[in-house]
PDB file of N, CA and C in Angstrom:
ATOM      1  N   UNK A   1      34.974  29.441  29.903  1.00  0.00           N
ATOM      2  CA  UNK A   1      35.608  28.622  28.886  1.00  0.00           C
ATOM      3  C   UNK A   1      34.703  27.438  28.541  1.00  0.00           C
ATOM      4  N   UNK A   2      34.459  27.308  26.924  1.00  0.00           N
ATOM      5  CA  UNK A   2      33.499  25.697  26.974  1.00  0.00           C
ATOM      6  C   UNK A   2      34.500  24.609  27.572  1.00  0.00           C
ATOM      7  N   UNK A   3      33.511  23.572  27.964  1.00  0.00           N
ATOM      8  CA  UNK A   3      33.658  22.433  28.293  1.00  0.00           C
ATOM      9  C   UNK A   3      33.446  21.252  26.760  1.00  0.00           C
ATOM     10  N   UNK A   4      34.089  20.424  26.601  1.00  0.00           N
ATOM     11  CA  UNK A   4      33.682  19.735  25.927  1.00  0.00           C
ATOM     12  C   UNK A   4      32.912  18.609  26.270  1.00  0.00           C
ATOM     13  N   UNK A   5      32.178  18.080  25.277  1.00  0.00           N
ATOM     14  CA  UNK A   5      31.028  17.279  25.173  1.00  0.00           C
ATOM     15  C   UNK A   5      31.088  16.034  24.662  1.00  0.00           C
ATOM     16  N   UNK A   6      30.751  15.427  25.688  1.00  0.00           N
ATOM     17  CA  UNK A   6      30.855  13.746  25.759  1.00  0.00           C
ATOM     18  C   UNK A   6      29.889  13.070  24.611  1.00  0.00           C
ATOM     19  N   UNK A   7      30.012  12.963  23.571  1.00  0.00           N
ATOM     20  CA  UNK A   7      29.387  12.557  22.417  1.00  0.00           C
ATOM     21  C   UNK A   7      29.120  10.399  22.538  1.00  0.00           C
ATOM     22  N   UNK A   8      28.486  10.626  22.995  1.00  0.00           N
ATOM     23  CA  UNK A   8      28.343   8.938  23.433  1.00  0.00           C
ATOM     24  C   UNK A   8      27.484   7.960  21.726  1.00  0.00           C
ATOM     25  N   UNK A   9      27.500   8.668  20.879  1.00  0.00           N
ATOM     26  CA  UNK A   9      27.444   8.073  19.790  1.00  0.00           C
ATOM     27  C   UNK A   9      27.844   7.651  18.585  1.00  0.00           C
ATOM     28  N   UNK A  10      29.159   8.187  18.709  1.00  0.00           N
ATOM     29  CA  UNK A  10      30.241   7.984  18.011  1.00  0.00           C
ATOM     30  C   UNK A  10      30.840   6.805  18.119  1.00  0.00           C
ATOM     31  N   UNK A  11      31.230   6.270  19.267  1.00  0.00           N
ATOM     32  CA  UNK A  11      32.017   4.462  18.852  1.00  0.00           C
ATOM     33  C   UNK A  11      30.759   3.817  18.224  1.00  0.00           C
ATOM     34  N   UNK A  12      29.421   4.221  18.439  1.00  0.00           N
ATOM     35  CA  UNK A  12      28.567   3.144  17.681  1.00  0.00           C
ATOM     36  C   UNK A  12      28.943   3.488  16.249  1.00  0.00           C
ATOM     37  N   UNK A  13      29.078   4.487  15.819  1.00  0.00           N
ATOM     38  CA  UNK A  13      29.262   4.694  13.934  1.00  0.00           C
ATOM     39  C   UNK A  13      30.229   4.581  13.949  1.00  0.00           C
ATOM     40  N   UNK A  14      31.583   4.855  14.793  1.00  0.00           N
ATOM     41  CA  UNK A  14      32.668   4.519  13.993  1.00  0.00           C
ATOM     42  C   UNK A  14      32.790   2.778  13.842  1.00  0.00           C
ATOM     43  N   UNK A  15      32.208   1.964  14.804  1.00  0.00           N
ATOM     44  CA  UNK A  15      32.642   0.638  14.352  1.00  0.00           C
ATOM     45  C   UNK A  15      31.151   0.204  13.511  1.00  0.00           C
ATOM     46  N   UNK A  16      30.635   1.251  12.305  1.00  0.00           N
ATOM     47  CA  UNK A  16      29.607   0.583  12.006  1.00  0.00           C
ATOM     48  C   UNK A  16      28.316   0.190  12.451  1.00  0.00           C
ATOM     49  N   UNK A  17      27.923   0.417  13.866  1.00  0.00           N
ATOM     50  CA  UNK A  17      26.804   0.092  13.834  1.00  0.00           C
ATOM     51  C   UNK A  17      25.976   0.975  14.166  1.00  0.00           C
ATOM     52  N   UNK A  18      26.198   1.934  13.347  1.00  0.00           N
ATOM     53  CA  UNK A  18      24.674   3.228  13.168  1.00  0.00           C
ATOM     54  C   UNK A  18      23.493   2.664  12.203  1.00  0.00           C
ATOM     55  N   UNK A  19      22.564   3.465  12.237  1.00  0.00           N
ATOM     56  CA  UNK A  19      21.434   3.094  11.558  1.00  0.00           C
ATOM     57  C   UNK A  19      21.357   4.309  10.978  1.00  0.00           C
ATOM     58  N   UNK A  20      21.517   4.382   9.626  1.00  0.00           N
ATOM     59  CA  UNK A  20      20.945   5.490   8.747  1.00  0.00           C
ATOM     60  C   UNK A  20      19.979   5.684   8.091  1.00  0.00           C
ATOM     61  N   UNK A  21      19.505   6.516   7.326  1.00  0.00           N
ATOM     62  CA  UNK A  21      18.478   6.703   6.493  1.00  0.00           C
ATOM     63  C   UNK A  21      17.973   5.242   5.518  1.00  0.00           C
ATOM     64  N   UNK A  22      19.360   5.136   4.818  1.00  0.00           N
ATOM     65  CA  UNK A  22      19.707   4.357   3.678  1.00  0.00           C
ATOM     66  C   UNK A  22      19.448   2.719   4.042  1.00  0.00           C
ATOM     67  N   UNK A  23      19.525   3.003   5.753  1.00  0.00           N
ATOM     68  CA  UNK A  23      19.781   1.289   6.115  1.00  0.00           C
ATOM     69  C   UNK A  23      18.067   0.848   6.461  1.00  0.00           C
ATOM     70  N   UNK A  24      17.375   1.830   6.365  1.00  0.00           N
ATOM     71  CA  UNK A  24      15.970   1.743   6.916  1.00  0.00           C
ATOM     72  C   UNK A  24      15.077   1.126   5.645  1.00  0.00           C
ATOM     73  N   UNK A  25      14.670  -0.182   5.824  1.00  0.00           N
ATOM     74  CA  UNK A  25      13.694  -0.881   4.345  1.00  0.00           C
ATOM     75  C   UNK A  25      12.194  -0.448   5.224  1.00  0.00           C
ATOM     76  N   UNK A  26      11.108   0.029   4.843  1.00  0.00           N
ATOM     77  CA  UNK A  26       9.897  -0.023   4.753  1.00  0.00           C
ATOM     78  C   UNK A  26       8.964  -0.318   4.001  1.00  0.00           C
ATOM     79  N   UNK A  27       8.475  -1.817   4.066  1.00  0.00           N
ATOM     80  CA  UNK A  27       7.608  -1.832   3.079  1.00  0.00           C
ATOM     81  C   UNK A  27       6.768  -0.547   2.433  1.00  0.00           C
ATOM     82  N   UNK A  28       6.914  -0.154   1.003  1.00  0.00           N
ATOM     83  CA  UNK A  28       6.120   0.767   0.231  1.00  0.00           C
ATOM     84  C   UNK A  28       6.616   1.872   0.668  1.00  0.00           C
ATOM     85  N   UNK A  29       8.152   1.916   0.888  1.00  0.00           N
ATOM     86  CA  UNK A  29       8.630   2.762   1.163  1.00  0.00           C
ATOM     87  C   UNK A  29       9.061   3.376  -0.809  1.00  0.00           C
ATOM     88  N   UNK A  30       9.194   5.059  -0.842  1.00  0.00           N
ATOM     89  CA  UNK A  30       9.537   5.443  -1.982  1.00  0.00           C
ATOM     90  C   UNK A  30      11.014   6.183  -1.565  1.00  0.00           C
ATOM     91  N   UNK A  31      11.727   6.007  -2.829  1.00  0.00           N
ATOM     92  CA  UNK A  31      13.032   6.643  -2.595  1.00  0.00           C
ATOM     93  C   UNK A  31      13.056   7.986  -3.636  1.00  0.00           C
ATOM     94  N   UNK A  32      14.153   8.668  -3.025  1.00  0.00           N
ATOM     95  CA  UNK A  32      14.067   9.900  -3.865  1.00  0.00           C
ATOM     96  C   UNK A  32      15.338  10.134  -4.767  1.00  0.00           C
ATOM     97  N   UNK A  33      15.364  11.335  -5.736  1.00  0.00           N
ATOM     98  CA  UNK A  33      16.892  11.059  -6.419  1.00  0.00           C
ATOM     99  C   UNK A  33      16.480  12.841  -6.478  1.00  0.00           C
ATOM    100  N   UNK A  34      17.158  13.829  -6.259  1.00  0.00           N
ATOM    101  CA  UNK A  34      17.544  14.576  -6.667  1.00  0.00           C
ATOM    102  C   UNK A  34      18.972  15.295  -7.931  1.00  0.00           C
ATOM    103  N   UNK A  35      18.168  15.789  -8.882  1.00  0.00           N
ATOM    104  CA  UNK A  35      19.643  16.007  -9.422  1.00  0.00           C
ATOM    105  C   UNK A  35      19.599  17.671  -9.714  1.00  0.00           C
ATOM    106  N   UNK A  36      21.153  17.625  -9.909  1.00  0.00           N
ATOM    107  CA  UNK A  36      21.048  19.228 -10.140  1.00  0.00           C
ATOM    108  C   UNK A  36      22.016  18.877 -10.616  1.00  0.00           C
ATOM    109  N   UNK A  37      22.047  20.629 -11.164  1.00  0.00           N
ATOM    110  CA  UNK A  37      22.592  20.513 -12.493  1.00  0.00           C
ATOM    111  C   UNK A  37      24.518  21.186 -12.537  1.00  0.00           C
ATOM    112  N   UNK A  38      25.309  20.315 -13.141  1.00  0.00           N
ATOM    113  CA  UNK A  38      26.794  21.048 -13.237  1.00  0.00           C
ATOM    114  C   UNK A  38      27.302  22.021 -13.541  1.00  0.00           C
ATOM    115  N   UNK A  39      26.562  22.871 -13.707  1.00  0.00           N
ATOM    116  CA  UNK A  39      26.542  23.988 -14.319  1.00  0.00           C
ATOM    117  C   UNK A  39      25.809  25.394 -13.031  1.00  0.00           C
ATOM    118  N   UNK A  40      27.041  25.980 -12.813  1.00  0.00           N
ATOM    119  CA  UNK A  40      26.645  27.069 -11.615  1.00  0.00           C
ATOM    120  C   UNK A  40      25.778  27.913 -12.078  1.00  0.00           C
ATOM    121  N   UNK A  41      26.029  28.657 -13.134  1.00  0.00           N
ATOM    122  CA  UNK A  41      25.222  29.769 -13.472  1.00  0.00           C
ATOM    123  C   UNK A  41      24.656  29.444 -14.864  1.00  0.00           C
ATOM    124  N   UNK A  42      23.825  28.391 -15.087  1.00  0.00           N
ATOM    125  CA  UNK A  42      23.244  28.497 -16.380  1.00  0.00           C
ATOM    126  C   UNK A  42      22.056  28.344 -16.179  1.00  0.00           C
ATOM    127  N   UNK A  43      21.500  28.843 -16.892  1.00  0.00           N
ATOM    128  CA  UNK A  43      20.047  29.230 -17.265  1.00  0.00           C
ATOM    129  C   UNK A  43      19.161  27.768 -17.736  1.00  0.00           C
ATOM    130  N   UNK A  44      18.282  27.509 -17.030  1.00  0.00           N
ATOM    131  CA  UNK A  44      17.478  26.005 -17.784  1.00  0.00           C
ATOM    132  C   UNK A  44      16.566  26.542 -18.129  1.00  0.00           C
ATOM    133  N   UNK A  45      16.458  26.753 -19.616  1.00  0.00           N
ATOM    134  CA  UNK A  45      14.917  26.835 -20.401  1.00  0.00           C
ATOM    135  C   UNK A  45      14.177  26.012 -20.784  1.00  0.00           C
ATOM    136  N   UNK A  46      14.163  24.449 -20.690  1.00  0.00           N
ATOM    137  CA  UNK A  46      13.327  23.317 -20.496  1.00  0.00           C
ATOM    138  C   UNK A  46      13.771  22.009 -19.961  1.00  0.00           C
ATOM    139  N   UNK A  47      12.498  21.625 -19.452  1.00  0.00           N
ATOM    140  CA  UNK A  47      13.150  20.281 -18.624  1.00  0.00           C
ATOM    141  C   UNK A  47      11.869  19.333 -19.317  1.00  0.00           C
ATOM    142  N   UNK A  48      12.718  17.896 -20.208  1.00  0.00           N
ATOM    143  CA  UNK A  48      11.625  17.367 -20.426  1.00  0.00           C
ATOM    144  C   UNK A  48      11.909  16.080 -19.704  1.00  0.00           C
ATOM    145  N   UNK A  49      10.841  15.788 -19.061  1.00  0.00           N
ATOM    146  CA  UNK A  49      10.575  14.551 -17.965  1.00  0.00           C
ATOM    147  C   UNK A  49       9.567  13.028 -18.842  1.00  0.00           C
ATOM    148  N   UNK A  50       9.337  13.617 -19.725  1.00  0.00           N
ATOM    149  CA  UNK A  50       8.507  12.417 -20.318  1.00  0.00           C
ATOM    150  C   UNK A  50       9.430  10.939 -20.109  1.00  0.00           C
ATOM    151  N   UNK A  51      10.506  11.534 -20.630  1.00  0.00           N
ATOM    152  CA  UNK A  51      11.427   9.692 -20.716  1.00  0.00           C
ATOM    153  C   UNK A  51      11.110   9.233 -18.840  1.00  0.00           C
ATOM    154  N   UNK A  52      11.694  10.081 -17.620  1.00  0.00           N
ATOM    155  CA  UNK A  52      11.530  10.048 -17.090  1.00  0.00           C
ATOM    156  C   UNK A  52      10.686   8.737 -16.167  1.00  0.00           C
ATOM    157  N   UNK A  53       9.006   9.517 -16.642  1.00  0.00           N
ATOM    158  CA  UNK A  53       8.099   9.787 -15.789  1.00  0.00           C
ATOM    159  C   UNK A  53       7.729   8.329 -16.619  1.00  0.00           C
ATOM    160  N   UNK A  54       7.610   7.951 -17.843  1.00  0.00           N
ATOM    161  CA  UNK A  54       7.720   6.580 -17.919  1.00  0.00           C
ATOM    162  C   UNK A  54       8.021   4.951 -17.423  1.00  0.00           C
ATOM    163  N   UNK A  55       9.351   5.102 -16.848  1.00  0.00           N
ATOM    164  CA  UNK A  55      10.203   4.481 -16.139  1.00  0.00           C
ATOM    165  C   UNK A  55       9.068   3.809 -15.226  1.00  0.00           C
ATOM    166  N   UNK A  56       9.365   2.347 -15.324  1.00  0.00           N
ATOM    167  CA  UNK A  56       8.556   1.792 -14.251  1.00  0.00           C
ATOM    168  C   UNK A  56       9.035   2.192 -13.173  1.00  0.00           C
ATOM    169  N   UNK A  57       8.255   2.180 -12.021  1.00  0.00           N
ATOM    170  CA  UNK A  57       8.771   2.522 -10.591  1.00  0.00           C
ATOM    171  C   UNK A  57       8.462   4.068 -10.139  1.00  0.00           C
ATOM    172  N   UNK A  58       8.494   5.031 -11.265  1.00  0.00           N
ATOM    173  CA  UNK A  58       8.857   6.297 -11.029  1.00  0.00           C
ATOM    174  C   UNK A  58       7.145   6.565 -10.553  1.00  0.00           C
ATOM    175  N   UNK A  59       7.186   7.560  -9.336  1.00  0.00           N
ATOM    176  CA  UNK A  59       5.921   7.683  -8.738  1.00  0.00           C
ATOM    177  C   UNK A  59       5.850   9.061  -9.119  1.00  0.00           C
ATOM    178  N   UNK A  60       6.516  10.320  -8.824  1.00  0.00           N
ATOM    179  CA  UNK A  60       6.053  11.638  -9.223  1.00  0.00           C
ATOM    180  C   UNK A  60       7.394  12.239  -9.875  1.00  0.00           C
ATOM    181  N   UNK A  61       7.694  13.146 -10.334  1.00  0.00           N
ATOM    182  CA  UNK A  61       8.862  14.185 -10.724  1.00  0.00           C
ATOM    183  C   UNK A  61       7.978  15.432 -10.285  1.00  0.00           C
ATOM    184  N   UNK A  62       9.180  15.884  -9.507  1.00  0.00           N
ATOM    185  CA  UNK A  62       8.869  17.424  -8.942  1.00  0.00           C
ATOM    186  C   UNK A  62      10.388  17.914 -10.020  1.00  0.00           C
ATOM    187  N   UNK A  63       9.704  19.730 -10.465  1.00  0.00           N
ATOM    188  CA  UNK A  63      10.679  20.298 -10.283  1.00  0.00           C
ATOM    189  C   UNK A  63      10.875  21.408  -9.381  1.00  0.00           C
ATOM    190  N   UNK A  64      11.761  22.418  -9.384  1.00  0.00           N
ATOM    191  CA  UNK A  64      11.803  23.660  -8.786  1.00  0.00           C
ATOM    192  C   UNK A  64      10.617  24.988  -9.093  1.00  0.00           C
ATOM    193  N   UNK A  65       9.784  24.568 -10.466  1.00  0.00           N
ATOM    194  CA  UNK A  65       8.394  25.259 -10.559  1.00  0.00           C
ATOM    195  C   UNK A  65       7.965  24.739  -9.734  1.00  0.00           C
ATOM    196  N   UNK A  66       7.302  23.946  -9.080  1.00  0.00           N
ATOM    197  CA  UNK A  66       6.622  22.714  -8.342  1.00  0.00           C
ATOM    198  C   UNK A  66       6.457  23.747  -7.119  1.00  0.00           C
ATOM    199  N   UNK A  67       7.397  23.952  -6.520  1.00  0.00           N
ATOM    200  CA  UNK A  67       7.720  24.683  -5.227  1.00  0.00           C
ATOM    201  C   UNK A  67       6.567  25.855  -5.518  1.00  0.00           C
ATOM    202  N   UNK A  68       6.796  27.005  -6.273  1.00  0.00           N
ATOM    203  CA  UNK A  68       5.641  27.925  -5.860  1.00  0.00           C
ATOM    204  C   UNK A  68       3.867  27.554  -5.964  1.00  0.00           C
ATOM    205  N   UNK A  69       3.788  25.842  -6.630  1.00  0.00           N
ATOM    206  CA  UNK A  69       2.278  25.529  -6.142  1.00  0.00           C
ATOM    207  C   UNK A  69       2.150  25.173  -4.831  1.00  0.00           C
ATOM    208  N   UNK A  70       3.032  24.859  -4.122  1.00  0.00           N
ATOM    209  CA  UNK A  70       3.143  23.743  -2.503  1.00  0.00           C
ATOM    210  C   UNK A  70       3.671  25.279  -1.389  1.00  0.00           C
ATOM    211  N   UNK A  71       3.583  24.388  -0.273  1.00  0.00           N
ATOM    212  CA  UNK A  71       4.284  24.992   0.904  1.00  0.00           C
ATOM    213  C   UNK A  71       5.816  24.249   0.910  1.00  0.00           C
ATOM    214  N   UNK A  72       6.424  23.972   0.505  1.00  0.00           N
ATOM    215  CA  UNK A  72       7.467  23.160   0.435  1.00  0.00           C
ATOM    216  C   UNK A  72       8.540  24.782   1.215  1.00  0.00           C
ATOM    217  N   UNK A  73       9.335  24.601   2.195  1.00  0.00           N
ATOM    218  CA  UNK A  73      10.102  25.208   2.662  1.00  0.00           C
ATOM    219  C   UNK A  73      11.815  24.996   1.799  1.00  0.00           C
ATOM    220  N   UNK A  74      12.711  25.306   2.358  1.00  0.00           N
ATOM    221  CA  UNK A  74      13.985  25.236   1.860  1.00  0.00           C
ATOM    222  C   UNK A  74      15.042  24.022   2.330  1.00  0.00           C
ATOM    223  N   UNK A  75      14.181  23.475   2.976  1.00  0.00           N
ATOM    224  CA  UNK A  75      14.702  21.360   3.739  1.00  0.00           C
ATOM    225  C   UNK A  75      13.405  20.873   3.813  1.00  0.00           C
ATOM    226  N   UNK A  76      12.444  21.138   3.412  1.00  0.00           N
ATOM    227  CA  UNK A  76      11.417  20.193   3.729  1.00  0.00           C
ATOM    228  C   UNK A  76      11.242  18.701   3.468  1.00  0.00           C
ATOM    229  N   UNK A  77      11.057  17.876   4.205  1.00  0.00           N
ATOM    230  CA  UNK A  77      10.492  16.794   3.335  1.00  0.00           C
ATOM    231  C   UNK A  77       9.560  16.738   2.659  1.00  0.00           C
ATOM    232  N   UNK A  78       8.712  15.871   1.560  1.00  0.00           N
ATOM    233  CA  UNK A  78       7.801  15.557   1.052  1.00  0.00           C
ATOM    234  C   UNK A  78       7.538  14.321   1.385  1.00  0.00           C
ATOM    235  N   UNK A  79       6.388  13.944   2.055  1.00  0.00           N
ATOM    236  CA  UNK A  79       6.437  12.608   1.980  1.00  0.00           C
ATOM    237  C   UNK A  79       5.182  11.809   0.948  1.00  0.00           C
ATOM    238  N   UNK A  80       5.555  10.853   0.050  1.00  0.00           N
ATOM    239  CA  UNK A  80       3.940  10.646  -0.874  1.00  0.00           C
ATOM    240  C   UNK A  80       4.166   9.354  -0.763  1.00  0.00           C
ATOM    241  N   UNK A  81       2.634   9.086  -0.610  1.00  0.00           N
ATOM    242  CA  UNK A  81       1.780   8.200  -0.184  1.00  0.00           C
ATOM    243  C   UNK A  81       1.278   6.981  -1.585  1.00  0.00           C
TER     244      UNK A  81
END
């Protein structure tokens, strides 16, 4: 029969004091935004990124073409420099 498992990190997040992703500042650190799209089964025949890629701040736009130039796996991170 399992035994259950003493999870000793839980009162720290439930009263708040975890450290997440979100809570981590690194100088020259870049953030990411993924979006996808509302639509389950529709077909995207163009994506234009110009307005985009303008945007002060904005460092690269990947899309899902992107993936068959890279090794990028199916969770990978990217990290850019």
């Amino acid at each position: 029969m399992a035994q259950p498992v003493k999870r000793v990190e839980d009162v720290r997040l439930i009263k708040g004091h975890g450290t997440y992703t979100d809570d981590v500042n690194q100088p020259g650190a870049l953030h990411v935004l993924i979006l996808r799209s509302p639509h389950t089964n529709a077909e995207i025949i163009a994506i234009d990124t110009k307005a985009a890629a303008s945007l002060p701040g904005v460092v690269a736009i990947y899309l899902a073409a992107d993936r068959t130039r890279t090794r990028w796996g199916p969770a990978d991170h990217v990290f850019v420099r």
